[in-house]
Protein backbone atom coordinates (compact mmCIF):
# COMPACT_ATOMS: atom_id res chain seq x y z
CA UNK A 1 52.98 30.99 -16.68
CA UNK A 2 53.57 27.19 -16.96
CA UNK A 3 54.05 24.50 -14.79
CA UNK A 4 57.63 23.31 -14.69
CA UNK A 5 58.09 19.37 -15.04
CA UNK A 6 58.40 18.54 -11.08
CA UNK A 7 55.22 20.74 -9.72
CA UNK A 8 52.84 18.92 -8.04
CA UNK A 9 49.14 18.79 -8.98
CA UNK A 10 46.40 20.67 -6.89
CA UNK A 11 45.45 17.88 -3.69
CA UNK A 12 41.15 17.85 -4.83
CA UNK A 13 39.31 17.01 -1.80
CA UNK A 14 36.71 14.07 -2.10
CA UNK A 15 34.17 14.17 0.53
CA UNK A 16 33.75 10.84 2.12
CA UNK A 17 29.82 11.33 2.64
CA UNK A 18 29.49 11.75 -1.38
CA UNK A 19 31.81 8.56 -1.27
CA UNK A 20 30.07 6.93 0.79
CA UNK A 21 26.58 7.74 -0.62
CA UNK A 22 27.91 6.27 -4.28
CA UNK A 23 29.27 3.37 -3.07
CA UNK A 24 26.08 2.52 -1.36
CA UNK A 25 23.87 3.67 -4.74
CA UNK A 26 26.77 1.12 -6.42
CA UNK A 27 25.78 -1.75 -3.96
CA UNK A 28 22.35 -1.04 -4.14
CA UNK A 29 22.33 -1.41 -8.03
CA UNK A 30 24.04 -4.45 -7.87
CA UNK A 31 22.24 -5.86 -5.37
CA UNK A 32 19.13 -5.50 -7.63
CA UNK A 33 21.05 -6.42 -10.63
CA UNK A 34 21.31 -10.09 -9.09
CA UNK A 35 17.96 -10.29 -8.12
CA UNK A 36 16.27 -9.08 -10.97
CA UNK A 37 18.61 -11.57 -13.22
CA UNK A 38 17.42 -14.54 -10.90
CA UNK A 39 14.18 -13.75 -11.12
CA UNK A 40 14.50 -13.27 -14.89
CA UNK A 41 16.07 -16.83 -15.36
CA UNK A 42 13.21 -18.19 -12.87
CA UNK A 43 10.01 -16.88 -14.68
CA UNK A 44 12.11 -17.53 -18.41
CA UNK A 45 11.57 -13.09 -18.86
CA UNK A 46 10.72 -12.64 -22.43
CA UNK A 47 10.46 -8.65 -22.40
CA UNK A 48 10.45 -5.69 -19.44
CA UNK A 49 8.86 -2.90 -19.46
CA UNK A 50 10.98 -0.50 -17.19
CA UNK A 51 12.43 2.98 -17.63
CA UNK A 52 15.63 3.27 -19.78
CA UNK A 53 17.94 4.07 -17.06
CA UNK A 54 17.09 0.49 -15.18
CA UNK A 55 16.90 -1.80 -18.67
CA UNK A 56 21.11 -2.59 -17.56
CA UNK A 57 19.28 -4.52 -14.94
CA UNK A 58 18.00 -6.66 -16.97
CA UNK A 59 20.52 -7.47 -19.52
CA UNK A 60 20.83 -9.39 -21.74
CA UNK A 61 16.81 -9.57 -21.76
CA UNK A 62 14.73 -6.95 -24.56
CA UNK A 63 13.10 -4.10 -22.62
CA UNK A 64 10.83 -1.38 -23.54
CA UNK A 65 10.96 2.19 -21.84
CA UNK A 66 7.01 2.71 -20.90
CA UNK A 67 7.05 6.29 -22.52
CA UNK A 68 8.14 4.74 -25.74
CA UNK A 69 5.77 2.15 -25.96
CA UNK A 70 3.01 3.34 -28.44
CA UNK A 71 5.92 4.23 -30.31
CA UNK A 72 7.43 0.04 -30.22
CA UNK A 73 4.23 -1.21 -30.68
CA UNK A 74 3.75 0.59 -34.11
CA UNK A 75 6.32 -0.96 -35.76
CA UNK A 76 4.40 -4.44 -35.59
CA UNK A 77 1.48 -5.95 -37.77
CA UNK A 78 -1.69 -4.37 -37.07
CA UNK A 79 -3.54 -8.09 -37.40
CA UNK A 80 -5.28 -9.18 -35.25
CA UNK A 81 -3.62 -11.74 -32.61
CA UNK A 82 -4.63 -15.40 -32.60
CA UNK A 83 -7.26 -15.43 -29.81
CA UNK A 84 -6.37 -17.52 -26.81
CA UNK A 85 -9.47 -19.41 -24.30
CA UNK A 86 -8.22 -18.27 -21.14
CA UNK A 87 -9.64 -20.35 -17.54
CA UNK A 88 -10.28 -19.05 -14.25
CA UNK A 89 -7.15 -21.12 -12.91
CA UNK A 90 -4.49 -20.00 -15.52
CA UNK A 91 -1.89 -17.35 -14.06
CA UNK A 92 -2.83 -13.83 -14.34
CA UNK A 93 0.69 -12.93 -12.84
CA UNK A 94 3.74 -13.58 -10.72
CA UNK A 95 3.89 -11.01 -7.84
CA UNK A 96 8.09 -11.83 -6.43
CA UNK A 97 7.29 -10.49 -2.17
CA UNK A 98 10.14 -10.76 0.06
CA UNK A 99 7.46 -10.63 2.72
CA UNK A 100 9.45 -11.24 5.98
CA UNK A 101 12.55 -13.03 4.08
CA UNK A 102 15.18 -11.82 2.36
CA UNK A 103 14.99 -14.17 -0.73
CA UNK A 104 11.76 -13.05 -2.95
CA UNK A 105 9.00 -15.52 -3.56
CA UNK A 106 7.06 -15.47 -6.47
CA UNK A 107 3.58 -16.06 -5.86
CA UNK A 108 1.42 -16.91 -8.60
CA UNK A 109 -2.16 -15.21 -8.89
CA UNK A 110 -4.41 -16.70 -11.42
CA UNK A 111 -7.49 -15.23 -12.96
CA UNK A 112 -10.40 -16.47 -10.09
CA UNK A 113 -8.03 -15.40 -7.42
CA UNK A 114 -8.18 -12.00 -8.44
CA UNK A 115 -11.78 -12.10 -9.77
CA UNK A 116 -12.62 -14.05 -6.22
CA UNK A 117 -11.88 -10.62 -4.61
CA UNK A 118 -13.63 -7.86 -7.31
CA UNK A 119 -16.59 -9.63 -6.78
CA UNK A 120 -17.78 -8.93 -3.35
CA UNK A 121 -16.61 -5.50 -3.72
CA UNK A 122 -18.17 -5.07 -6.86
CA UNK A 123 -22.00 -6.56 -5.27
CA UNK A 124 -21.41 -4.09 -2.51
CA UNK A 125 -20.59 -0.90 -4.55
CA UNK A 126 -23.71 -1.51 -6.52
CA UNK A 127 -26.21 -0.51 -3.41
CA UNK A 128 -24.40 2.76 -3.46
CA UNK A 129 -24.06 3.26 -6.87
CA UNK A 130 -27.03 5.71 -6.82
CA UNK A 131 -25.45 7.85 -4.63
CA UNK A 132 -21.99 7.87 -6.63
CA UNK A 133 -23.41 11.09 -8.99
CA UNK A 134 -23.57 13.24 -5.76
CA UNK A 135 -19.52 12.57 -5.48
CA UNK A 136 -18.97 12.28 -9.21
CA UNK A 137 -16.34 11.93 -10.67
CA UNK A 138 -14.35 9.88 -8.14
CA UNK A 139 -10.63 10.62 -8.43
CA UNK A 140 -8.29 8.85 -6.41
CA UNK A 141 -4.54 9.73 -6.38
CA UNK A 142 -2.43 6.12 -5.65
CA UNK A 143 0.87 6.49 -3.26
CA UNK A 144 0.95 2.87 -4.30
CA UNK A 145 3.07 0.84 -6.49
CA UNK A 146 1.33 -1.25 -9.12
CA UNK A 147 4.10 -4.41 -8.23
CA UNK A 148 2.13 -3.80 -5.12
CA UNK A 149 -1.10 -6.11 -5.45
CA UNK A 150 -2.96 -3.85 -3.03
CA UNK A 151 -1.47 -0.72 -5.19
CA UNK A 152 -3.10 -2.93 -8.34
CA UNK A 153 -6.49 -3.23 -6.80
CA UNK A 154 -7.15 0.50 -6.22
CA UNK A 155 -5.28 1.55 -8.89
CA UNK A 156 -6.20 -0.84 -11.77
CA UNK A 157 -9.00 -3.12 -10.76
CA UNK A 158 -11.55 -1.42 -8.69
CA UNK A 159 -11.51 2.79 -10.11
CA UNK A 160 -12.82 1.14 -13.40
CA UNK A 161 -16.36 -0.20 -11.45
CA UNK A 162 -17.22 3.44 -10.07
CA UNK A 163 -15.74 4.93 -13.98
CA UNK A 164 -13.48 6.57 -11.59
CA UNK A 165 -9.76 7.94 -12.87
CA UNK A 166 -6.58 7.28 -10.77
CA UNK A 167 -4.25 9.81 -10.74
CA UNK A 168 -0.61 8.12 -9.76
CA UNK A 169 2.40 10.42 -7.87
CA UNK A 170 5.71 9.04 -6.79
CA UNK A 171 6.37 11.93 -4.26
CA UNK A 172 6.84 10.97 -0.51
CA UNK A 173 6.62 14.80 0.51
CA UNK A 174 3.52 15.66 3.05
CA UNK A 175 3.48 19.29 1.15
CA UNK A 176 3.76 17.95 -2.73
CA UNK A 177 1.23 15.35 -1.79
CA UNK A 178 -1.65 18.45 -0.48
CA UNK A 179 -0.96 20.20 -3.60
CA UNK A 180 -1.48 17.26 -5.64
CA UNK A 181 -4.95 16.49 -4.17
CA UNK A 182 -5.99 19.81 -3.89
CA UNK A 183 -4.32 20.44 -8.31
CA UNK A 184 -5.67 17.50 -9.52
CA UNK A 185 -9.12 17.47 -7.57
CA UNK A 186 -8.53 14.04 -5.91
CA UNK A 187 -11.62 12.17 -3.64
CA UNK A 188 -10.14 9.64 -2.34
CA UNK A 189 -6.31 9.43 -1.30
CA UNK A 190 -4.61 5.96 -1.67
CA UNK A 191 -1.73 5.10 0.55
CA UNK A 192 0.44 3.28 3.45
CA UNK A 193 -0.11 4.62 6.98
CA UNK A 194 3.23 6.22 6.80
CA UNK A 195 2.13 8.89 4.33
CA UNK A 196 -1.57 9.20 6.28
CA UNK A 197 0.75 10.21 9.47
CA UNK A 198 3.56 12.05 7.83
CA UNK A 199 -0.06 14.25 6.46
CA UNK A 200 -1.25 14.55 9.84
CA UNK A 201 2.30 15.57 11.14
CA UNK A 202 2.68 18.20 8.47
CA UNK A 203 -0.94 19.84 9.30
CA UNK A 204 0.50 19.95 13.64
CA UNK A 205 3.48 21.60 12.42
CA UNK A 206 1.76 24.28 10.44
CA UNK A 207 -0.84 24.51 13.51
CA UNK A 208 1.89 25.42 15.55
CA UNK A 209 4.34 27.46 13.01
CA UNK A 210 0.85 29.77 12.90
CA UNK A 211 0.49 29.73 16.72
CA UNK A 212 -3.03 28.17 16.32
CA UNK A 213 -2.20 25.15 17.95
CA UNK A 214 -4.62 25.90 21.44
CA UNK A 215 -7.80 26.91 19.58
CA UNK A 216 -7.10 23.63 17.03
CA UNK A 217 -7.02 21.50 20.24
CA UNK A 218 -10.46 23.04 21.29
CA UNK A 219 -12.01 22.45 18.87
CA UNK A 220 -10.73 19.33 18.04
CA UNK A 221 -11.89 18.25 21.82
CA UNK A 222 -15.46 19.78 20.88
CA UNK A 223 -15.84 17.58 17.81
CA UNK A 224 -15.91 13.92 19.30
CA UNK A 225 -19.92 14.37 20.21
CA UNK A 226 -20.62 16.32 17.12
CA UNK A 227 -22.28 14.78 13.78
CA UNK A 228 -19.73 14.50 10.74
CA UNK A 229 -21.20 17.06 8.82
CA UNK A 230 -20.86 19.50 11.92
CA UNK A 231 -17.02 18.09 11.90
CA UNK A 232 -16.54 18.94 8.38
CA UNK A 233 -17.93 22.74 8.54
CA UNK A 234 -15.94 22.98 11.96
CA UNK A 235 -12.69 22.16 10.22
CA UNK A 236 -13.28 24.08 7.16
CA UNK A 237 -10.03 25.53 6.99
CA UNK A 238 -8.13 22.57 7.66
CA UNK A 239 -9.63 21.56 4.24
CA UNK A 240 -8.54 24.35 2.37
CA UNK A 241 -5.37 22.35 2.40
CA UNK A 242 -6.79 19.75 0.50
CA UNK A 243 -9.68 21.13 -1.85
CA UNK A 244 -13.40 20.59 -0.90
CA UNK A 245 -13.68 17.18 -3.26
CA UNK A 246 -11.27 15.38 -0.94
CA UNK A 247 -13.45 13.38 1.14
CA UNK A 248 -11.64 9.77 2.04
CA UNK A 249 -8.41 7.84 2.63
CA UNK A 250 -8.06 4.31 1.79
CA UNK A 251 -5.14 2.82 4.12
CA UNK A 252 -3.45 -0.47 3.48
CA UNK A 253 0.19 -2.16 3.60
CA UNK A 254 0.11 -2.18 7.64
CA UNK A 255 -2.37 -1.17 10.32
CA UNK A 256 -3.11 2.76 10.88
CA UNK A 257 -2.27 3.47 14.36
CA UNK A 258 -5.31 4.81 16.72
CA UNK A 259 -4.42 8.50 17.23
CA UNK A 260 -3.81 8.26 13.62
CA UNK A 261 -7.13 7.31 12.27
CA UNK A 262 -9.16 8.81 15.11
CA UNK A 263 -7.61 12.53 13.88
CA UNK A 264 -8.69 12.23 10.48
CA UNK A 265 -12.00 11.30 11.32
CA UNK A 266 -12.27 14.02 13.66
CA UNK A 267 -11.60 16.39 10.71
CA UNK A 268 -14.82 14.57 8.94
CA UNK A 269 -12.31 12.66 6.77
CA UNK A 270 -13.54 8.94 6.12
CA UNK A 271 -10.51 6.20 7.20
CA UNK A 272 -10.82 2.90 5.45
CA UNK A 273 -8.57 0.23 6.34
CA UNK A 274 -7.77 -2.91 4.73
CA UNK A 275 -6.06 -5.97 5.52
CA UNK A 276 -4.59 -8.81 3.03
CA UNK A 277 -1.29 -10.05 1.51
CA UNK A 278 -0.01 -11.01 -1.72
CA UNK A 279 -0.93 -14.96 -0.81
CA UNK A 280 -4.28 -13.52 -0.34
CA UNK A 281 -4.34 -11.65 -3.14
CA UNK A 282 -4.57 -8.25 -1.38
CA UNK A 283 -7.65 -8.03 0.56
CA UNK A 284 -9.00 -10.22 3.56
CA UNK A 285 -10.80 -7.83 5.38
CA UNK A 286 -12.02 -4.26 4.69
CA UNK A 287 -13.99 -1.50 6.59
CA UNK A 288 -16.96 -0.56 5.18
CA UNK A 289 -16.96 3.18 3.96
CA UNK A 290 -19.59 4.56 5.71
CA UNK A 291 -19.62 2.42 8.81
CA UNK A 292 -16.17 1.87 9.91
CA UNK A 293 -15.31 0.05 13.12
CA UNK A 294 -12.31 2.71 14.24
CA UNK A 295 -9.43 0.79 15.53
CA UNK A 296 -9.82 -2.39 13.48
CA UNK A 297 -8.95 -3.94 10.09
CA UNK A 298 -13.01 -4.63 9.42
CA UNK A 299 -15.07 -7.72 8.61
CA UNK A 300 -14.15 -10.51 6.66
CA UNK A 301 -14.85 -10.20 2.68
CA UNK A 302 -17.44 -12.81 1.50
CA UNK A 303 -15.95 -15.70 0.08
CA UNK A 304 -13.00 -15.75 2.07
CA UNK A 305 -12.82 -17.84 5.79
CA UNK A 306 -10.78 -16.84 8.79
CA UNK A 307 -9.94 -18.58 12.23
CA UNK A 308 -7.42 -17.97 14.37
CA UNK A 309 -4.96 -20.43 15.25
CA UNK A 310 -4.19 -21.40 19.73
CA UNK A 311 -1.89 -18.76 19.51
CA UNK A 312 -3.50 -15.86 17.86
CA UNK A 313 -2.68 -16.34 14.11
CA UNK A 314 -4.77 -15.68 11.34
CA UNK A 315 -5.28 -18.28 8.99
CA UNK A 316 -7.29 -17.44 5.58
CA UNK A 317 -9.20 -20.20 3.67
CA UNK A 318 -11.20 -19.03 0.30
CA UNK A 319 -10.84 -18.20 -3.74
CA UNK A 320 -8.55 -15.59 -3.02
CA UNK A 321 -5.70 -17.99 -1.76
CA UNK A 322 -2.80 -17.94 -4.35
CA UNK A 323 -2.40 -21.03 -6.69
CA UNK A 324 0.88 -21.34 -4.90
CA UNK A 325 4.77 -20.40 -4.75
CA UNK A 326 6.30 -20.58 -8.49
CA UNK A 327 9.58 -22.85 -8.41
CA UNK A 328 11.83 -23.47 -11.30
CA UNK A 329 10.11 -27.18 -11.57
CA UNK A 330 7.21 -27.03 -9.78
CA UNK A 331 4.65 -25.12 -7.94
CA UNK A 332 4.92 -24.86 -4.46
CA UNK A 333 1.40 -25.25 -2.11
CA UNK A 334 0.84 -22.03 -0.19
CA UNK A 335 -1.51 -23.29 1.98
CA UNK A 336 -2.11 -26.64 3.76
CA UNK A 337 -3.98 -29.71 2.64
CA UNK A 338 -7.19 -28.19 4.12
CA UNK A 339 -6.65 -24.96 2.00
CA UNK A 340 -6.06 -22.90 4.81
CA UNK A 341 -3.13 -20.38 4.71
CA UNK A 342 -1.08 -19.38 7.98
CA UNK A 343 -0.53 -15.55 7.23
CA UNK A 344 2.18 -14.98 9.96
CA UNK A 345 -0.10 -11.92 11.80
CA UNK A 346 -2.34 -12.26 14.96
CA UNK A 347 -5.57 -11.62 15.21
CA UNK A 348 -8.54 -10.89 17.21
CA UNK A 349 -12.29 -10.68 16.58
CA UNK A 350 -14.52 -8.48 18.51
CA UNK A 351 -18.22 -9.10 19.15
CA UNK A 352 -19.07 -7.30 16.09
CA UNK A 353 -16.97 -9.82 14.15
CA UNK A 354 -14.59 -6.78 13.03
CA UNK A 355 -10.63 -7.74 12.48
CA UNK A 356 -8.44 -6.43 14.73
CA UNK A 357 -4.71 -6.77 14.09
CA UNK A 358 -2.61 -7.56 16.89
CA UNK A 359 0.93 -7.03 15.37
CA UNK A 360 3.77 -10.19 13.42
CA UNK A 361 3.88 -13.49 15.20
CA UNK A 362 7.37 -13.26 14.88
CA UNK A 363 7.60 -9.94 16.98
CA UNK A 364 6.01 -11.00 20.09
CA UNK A 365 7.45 -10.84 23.05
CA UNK A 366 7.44 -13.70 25.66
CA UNK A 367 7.93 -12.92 29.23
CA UNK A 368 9.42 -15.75 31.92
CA UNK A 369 5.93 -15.71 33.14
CA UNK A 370 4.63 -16.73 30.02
CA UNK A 371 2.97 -13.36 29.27
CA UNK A 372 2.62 -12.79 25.24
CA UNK A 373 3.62 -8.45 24.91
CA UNK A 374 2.35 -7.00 21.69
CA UNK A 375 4.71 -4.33 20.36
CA UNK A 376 1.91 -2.96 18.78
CA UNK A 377 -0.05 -2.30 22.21
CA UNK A 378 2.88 -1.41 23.64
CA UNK A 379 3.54 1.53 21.30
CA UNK A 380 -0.15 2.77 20.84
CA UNK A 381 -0.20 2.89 24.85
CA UNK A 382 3.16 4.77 24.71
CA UNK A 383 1.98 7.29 21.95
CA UNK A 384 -0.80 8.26 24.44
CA UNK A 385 1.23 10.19 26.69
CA UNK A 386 1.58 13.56 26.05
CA UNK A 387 5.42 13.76 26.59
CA UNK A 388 5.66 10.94 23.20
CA UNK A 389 5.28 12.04 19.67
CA UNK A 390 6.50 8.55 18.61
């Protein structure tokens, strides 16, 4: 049977949420398509290396898919390049952060800022060095991106000194993130404090899905006088999650929250927390391994100076300070004419001399009394009632 000449065509239903969702994918891609070109033009792009379906972004510049490189690179003369003398102040790189602000900054990073902080790290790995075969070999999986200069660190500069391998994973998912740890054998886990809470979440809702919620919280209260060894037996099956080589997580991007950190280490789980920017060339401050100070951002990395400002903010003097903000003509100071760099975050020090983070200068609250309010006070106090998950 046909259609005669004046029939009308089926009515096909669009659904607006699939309408909406593809008009905001659209506006997302475009968005990025004008930043990426400005950025392009700034830094005069010669070649990207980015994944086929994103090279549009870049257009009309060369790219090169990374699963095709060994494949590009073949085609070219197997001589050997012209070598180049490279100094400790050239640029190693140009890390674009929108930090706080919507327009990107690129912030230049030469070769002694980023040697300024291996080096400390690198003196104090080697007094533990001997104890590195008992954990051997160190795998860490990174929840990190490497545009990410604290993603770089732990995933390109610092595995290499302990001959460690870095297993990378894009998933967000508490449940694909276990299995990778526990598949792929992973030490030491790598990520923001969202993923470290989204873990601990997952492991409360299992607790409770198997009605073992009470005796968890028992023994959980039990553990804060007991040794970490005694912590780690005690939670044994908690760690059947993970695999028995998973021993640490390395936290940076923002602080860890209390209950946060205090959990994992009640498990036997080693929290490290770190504390740095891109201007800073990722890390300030860092908690040693094996004798954190719970509840702060650690001590100040040698070769690096802090004070804090009348009002709380930390400035950071030292090698690791970024040659400056890259311009289309020249290159912008970051810090002031006595080197010292205003990082926007306050600060406290304790009598220990440990870091404590005391939230964005720029999120403070000011009472009519004159009373400064941290939000981030404000919230840890609130997540202490029982009736608050968050």
């Amino acid at each position: 049977m046909s259609l005669g000449t004046h029939a009308k065509p089926a009515a096909v239903r669009v659904d607006p949420v699939v309408q909406l969702n593809k008009a905001l994918q659209d506006s997302e891609f475009g968005g990025l398509q004008v930043v990426t070109r400005r950025i392009s033009a700034q830094v005069k792009t010669k070649l990207v290396l980015c994944p086929r379906d994103r090279a549009s972004l870049f257009d009309p510049v060369p790219s090169i898919d990374p699963a095709e490189f060994s494949a590009s690179v073949q085609v070219h003369s197997a001589a050997p390049f012209r070598p180049v003398t490279i100094h400790p102040s050239d640029p190693l790189e140009i890390v674009f952060t929108s930090g706080t602000t919507a327009d990107p900054k690129g912030v230049v990073l030469s070769h002694a800022n980023v040697l300024g902080n291996i080096a400390p790290i690198e003196r104090e790995m080697q007094k533990y060095l001997k104890y590195e075969r008992l954990v051997h070999p160190i795998r860490f999986l990174s929840l990190l991106p490497l545009s990410h200069v604290f993603g770089q660190f732990l995933g390109i500069f610092l595995p290499p000194l302990l001959a460690g391998t870095v297993v990378f994973e894009s998933t967000l998912n508490p449940a694909e993130i276990m299995a990778a740890i526990r598949r792929e054998r992973v030490s030491v886990l790598v990520a923001v404090p969202r993923i470290i809470e989204s873990l601990k979440h997952k492991l409360e809702r299992g607790l409770e899905e198997d009605h073992r919620r009470e005796q968890f919280a028992r023994r959980y209260a039990a553990s804060a006088r007991h040794h970490f060894l005694r912590r780690w037996w005690t939670f044994r099956d908690i760690r059947r999650h993970f695999g028995w080589k998973f021993w640490a997580m390395i936290s940076g991007g923002a602080a860890l929250d209390r209950e946060t950190e205090e959990f994992w280490h009640r498990l036997g789980y080693a929290v490290i927390q770190g504390y740095g920017l891109t201007e800073t060339t990722s890390l300030i401050s860092l908690n040693h391994p094996f004798r954190t100070s719970r509840g702060s951002i650690g001590k100040v990395l040698p070769g690096r100076e802090i004070k804090l400002a009348e009002d709380g903010e930390i400035l950071v003097r030292g090698g690791g300070v970024a040659s400056g903000y890259w311009t289309q003509s020249t290159l912008q100071p970051v810090a002031d004419d006595e080197g010292w760099y205003p990082t926007g975050d306050l600060g406290a020090l304790d009598a220990e001399g440990n870091l404590l983070f005391k939230g964005r200068k720029k999120e403070v609250i000011v009472t009519p009394a004159g009373m400064n309010v941290y939000p981030d006070d404000l919230e840890t106090a609130l997540r202490a009632q029982k009736q608050i998950r968050d």
